[in-house]
Protein backbone atom coordinates (compact mmCIF):
# COMPACT_ATOMS: atom_id res chain seq x y z
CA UNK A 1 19.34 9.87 -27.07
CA UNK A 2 21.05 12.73 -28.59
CA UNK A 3 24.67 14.25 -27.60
CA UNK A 4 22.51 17.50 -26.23
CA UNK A 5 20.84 15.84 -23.66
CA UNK A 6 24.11 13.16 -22.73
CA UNK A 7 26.43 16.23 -22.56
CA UNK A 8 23.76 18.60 -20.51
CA UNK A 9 22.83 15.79 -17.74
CA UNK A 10 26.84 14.77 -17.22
CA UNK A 11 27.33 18.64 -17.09
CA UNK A 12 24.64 19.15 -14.51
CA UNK A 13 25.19 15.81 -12.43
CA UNK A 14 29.02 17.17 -12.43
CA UNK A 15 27.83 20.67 -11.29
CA UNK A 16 25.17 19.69 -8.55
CA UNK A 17 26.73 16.30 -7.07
CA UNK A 18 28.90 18.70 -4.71
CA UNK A 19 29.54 19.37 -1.28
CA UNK A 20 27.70 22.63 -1.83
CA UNK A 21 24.54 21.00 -2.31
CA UNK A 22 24.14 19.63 1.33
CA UNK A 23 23.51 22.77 3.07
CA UNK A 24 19.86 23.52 1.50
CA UNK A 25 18.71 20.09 0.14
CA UNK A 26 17.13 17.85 3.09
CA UNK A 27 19.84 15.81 2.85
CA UNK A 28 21.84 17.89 5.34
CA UNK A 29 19.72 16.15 8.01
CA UNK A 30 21.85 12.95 7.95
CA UNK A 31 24.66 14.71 7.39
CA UNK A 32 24.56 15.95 10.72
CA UNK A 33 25.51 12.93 12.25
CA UNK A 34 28.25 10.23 12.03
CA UNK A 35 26.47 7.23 13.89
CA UNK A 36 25.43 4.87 10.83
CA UNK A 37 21.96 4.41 12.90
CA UNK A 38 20.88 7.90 13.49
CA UNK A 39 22.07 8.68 9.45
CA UNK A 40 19.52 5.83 8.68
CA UNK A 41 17.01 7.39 10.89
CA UNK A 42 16.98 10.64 10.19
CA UNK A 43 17.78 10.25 6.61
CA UNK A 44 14.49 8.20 6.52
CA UNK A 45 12.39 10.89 8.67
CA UNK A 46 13.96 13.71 6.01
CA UNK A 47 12.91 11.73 2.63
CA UNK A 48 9.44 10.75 4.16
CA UNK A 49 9.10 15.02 4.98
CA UNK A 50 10.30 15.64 1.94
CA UNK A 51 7.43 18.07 0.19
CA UNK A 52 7.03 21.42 0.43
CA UNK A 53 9.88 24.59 0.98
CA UNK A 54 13.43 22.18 1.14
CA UNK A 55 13.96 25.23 3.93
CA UNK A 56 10.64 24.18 5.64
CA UNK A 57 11.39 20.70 5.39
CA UNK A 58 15.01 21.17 7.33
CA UNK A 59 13.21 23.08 10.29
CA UNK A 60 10.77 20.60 10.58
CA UNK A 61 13.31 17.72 10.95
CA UNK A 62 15.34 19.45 12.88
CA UNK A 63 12.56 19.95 15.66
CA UNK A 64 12.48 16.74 15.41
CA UNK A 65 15.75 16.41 16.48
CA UNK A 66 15.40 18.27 19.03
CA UNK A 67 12.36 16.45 20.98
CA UNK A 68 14.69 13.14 20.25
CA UNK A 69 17.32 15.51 22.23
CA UNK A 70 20.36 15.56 19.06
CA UNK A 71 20.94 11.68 19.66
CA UNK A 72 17.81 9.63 17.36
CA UNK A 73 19.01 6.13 17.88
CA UNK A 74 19.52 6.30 21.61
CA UNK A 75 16.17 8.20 22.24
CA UNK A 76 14.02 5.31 20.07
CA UNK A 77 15.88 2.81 21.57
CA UNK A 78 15.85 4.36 25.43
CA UNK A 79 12.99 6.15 25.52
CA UNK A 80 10.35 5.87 28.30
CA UNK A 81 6.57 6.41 27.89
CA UNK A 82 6.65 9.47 29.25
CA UNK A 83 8.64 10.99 26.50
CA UNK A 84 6.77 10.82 24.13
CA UNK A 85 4.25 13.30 25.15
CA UNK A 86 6.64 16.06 23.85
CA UNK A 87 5.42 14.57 20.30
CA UNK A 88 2.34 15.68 20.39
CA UNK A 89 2.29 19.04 18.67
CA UNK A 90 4.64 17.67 15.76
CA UNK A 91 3.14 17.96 12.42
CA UNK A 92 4.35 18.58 8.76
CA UNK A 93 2.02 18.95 6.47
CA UNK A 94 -0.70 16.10 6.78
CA UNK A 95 1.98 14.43 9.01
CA UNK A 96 0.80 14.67 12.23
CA UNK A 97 2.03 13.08 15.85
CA UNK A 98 0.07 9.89 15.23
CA UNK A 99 2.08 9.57 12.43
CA UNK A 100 4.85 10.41 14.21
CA UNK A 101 4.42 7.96 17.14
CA UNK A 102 3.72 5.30 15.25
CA UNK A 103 7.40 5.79 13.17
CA UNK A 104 9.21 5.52 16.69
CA UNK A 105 7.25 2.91 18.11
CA UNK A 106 7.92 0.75 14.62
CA UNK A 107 11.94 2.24 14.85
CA UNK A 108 12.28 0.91 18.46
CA UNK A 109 10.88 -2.99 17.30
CA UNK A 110 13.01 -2.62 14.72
CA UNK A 111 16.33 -2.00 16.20
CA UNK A 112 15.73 -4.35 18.90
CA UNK A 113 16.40 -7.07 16.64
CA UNK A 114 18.31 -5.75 13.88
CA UNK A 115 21.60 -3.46 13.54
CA UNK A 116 21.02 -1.58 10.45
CA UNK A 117 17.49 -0.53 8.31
CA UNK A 118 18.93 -1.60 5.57
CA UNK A 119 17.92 -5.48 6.22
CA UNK A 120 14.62 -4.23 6.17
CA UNK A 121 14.82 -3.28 2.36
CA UNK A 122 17.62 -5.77 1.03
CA UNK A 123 15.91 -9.01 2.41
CA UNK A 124 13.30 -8.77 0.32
CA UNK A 125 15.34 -9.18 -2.88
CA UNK A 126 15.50 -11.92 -4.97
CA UNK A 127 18.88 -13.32 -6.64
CA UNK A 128 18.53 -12.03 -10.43
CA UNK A 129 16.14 -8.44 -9.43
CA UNK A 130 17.03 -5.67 -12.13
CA UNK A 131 15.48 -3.04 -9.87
CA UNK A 132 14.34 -2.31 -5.98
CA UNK A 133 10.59 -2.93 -6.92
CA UNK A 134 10.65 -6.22 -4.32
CA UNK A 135 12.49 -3.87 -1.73
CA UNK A 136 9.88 -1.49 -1.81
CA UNK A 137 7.05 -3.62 -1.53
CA UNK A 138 8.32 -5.91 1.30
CA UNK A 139 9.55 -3.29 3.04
CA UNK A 140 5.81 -1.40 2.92
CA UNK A 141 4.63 -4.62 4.53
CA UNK A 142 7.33 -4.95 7.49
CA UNK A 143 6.43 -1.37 8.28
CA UNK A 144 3.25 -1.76 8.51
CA UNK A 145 3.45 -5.33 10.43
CA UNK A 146 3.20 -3.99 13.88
CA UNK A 147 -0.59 -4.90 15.26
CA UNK A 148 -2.83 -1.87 15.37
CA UNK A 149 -0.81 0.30 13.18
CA UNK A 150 -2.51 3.21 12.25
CA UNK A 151 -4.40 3.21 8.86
CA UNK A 152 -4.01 6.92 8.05
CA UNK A 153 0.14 6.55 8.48
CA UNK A 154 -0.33 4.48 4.86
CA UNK A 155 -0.28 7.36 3.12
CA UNK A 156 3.58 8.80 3.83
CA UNK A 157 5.17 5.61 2.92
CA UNK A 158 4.57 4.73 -0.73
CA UNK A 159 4.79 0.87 -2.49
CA UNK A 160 4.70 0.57 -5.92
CA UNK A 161 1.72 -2.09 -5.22
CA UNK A 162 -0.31 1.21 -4.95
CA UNK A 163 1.49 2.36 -8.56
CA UNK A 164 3.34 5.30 -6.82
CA UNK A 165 6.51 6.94 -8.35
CA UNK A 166 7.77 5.98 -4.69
CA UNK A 167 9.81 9.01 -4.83
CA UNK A 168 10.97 9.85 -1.22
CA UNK A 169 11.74 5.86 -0.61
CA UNK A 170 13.68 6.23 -3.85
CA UNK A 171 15.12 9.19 -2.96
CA UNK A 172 16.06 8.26 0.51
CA UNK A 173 17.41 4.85 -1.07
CA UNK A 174 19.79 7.05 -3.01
CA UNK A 175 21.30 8.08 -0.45
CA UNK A 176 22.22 5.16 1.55
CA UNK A 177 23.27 3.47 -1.17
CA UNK A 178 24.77 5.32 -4.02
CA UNK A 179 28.84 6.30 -3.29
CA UNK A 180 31.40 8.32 -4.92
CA UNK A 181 34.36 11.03 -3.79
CA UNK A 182 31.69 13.67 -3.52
CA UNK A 183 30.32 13.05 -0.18
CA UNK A 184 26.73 13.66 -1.04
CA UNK A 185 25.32 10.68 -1.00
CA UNK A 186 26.52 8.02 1.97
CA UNK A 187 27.05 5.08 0.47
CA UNK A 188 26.20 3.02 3.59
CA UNK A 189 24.87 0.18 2.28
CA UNK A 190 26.71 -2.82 0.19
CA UNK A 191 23.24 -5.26 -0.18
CA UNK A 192 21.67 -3.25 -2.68
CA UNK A 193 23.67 -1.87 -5.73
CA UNK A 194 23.48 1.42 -7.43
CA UNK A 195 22.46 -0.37 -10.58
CA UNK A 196 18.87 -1.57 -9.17
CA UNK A 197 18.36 2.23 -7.53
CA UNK A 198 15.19 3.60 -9.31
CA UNK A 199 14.93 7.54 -9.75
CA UNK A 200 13.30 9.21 -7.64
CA UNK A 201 10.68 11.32 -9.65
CA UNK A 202 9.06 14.12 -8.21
CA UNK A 203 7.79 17.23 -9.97
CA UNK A 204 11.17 18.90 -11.23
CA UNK A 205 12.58 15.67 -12.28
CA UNK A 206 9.44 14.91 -14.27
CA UNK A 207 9.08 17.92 -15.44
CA UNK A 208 12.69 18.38 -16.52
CA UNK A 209 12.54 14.82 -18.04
CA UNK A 210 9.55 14.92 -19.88
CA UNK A 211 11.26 18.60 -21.64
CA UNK A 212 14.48 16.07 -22.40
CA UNK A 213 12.40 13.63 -23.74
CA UNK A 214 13.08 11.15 -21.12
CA UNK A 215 9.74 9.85 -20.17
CA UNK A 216 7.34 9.14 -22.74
CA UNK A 217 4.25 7.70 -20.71
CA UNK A 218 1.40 10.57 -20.43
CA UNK A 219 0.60 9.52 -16.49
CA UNK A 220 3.39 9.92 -13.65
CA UNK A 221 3.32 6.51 -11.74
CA UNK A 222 5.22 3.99 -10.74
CA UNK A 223 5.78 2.79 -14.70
CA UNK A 224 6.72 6.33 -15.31
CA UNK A 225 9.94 6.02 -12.32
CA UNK A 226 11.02 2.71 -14.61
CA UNK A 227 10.95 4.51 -17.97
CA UNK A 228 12.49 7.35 -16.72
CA UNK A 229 15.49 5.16 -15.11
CA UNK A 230 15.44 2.69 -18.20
CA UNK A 231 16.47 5.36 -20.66
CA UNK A 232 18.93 6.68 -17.30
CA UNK A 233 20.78 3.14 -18.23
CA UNK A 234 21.77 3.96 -21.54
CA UNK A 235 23.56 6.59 -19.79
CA UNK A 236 25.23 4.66 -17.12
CA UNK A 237 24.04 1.01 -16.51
CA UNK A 238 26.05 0.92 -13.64
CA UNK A 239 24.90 4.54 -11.57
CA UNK A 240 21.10 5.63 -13.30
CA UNK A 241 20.21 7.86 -10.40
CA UNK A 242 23.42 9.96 -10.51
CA UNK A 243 21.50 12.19 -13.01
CA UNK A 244 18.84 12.66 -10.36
CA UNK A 245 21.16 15.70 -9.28
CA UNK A 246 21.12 16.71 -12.87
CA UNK A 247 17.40 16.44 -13.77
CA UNK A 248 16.40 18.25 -9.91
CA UNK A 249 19.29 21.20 -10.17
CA UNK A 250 17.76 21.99 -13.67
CA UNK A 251 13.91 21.95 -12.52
CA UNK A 252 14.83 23.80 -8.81
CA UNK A 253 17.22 26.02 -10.73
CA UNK A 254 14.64 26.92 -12.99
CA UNK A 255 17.17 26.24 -16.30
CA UNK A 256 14.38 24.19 -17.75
């Protein structure tokens, strides 16, 4: 990798990992809380929304907010029947109130029995796992365990079984896990390390990567994530992702 490239993504991950950045990314959605639950929640609902206008994006999770009446956690967990008919209309894209239904219904089995969402990624790893791979596939099954789930609800959350980048589960694992003085990123999580994060890879990351000569493999899949991350480690073996910032402030900035 030539000193160009190091120099330009610590410059960029320096410039872009900043308080600053909250306001207009979707990542602003978690920050509006300080309840470790609702920051799991909502930071969940924000990656899995996450396509589209970032300013769309924020609106739409904040109406969602809104019909959970500004407290997530309590409403999944004390809701009656009869609130939920105030989901109806919800939709984002080709996320739709079935969709939508189905996420609080699997939220409120969830946090019956467990205290944080991050179980429902870290359990699935084994002792000597390089990367999240096993976290994102068992966690695609738990979600979809409940009986009767709804087929077409498949689609918003990705598994690398199905040889998707996985970027918004990537994404949104970034930001429970990775931590530093910035105060982007939460750093809520101790099961899973920074190390095994993969990066999330959407189409300003790619495209920015690819220019960089970062990812060599002509398709953008799941394989393509792993390449682009390997060649993150010769960077930083210990933090890959932190040049996310870098690689997406480039491709939304338009500097590449």
């Amino acid at each position: 990798m030539n000193s160009f490239v190091i120099e330009l993504l610590e410059e960029k991950f320096q410039e872009f990992n900043q308080p600053n950045f909250i306001p207009n990314d979707p990542i602003c959605i978690p920050h509006a809380f300080s309840l470790k639950q609702d920051i799991e929640i909502m930071g969940f609902w924000a990656s899995i929304l996450a396509w589209g206008q970032r300013k769309t994006i924020i609106n739409k999770c904040n109406e969602l907010i809104t019909l959970m009446d500004g407290a997530p956690h309590q409403f999944i967990t004390q809701h009656q029947s009869s609130d939920l008919k105030r989901f109806l209309n919800f939709k984002h894209r080709t996320f739709n109130s079935t969709d939508t239904l189905y996420f609080i219904e699997w939220f409120k089995e969830y946090y019956a029995k467990y205290d944080s969402l991050e179980d429902a990624f870290a359990r699935f790893l084994h002792e000597n796992d390089q990367t999240t791979e096993n976290a994102l596939i068992g966690f695609h099954q738990l979600f979809f365990s409940l009986e009767d789930y709804p087929q077409r609800t498949q689609k918003h959350i990705a598994t690398p079984l199905r040889k998707s980048t996985c970027k918004r589960i990537n994404m949104f694992l970034r930001w429970m896990v990775r931590q530093d003085d910035k105060g982007v990123d939460f750093g809520i999580w101790n099961r899973i390390q920074p190390a095994q994060l993969i990066c999330p890879c959407d189409v300003h990351v790619d495209r920015v990567a690819r220019k960089l000569g970062l990812i060599q493999r002509q398709s953008t899949d799941w394989l393509t994530a792993l390449e682009l991350t390997e060649n993150l480690r010769m960077l930083d073996k210990n933090d890959p992702v932190k040049y996310d910032f870098a690689l997406f402030g480039l491709g939304v900035e338009k500097e590449m």
